[in-house]
Protein backbone atom coordinates (compact mmCIF):
# COMPACT_ATOMS: atom_id res chain seq x y z
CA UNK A 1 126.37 57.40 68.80
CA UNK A 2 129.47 56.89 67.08
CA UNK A 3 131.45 59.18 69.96
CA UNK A 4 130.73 56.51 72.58
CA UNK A 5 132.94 53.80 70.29
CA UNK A 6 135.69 56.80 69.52
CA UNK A 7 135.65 56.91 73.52
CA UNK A 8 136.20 53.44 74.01
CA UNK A 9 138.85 53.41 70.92
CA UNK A 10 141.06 56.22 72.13
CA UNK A 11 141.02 54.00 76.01
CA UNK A 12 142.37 51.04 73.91
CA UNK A 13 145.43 53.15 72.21
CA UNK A 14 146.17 54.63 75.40
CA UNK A 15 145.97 50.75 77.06
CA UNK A 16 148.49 49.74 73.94
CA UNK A 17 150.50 52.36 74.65
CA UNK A 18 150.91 51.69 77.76
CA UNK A 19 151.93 48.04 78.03
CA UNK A 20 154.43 49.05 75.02
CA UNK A 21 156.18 51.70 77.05
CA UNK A 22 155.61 49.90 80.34
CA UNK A 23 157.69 46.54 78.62
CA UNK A 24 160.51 49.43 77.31
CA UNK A 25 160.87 51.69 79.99
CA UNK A 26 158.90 51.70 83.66
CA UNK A 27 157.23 48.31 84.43
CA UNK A 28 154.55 50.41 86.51
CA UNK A 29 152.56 51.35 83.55
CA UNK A 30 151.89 47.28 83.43
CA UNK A 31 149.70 47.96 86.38
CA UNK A 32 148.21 51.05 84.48
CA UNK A 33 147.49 49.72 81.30
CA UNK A 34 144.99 46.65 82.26
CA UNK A 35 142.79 49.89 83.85
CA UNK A 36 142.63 51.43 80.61
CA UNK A 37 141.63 48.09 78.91
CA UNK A 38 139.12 48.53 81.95
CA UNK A 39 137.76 51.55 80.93
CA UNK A 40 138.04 51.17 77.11
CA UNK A 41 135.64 47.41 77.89
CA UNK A 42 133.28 49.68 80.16
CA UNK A 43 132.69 52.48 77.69
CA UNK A 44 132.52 49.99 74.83
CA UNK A 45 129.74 47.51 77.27
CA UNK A 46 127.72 50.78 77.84
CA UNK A 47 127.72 51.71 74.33
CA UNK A 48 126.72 48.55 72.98
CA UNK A 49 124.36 47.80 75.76
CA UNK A 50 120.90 48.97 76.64
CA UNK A 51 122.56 48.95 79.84
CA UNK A 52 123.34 53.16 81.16
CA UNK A 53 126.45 51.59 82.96
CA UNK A 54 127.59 55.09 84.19
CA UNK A 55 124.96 55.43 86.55
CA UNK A 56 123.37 53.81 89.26
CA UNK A 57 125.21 50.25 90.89
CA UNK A 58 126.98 50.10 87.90
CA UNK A 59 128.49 53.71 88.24
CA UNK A 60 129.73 52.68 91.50
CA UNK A 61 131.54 49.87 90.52
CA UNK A 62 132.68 51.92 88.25
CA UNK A 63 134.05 54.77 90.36
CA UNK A 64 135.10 52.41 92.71
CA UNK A 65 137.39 50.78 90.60
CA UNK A 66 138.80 54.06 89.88
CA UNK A 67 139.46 55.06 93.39
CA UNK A 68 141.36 51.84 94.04
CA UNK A 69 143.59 52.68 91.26
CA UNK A 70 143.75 55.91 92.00
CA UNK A 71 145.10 54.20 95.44
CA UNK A 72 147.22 52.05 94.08
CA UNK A 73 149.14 54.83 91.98
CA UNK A 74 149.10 57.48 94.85
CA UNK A 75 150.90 54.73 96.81
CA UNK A 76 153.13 54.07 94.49
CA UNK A 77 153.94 57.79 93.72
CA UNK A 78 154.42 57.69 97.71
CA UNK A 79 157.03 55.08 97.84
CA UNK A 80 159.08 56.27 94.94
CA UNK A 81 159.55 59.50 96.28
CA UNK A 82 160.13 57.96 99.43
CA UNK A 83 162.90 55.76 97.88
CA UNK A 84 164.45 58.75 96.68
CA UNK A 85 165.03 60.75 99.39
């Protein structure tokens, strides 16, 4: 369906956007910005794919990339406020 490829579009904007304000402004969103590439790639594979790549091993590998990011930016949301006290 053509919403799958609008999906994985509107990852790829936000993954632009993202390395554009993370080379301005706050180098943190480089670490951000390859996820979204991540996810944009993922959504696009599964789309294109006979593959169903949100479910199953593949949905694992899947979430658990997610939860290590989801790590990695708690941690660093940790240390900055940390930092500033």
């Amino acid at each position: 369906m053509i919403s799958g490829y609008i999906y994985a579009a509107v990852w790829f904007i936000l993954a632009a956007y993202l390395f554009y304000v993370g080379i301005k402004e706050n180098r943190f969103f480089l670490i951000v910005a390859p996820f979204f590439v991540f996810l944009g790639g993922w959504a696009l594979a599964d789309e294109l794919t006979a593959v169903d790549l949100m479910s199953g091993a593949y949905g694992w590998i899947y979430r658990g990339v997610a939860i290590l990011m989801l790590i990695i930016c708690a941690l660093k949301y940790y240390l900055h406020r940390k930092n500033d006290e």
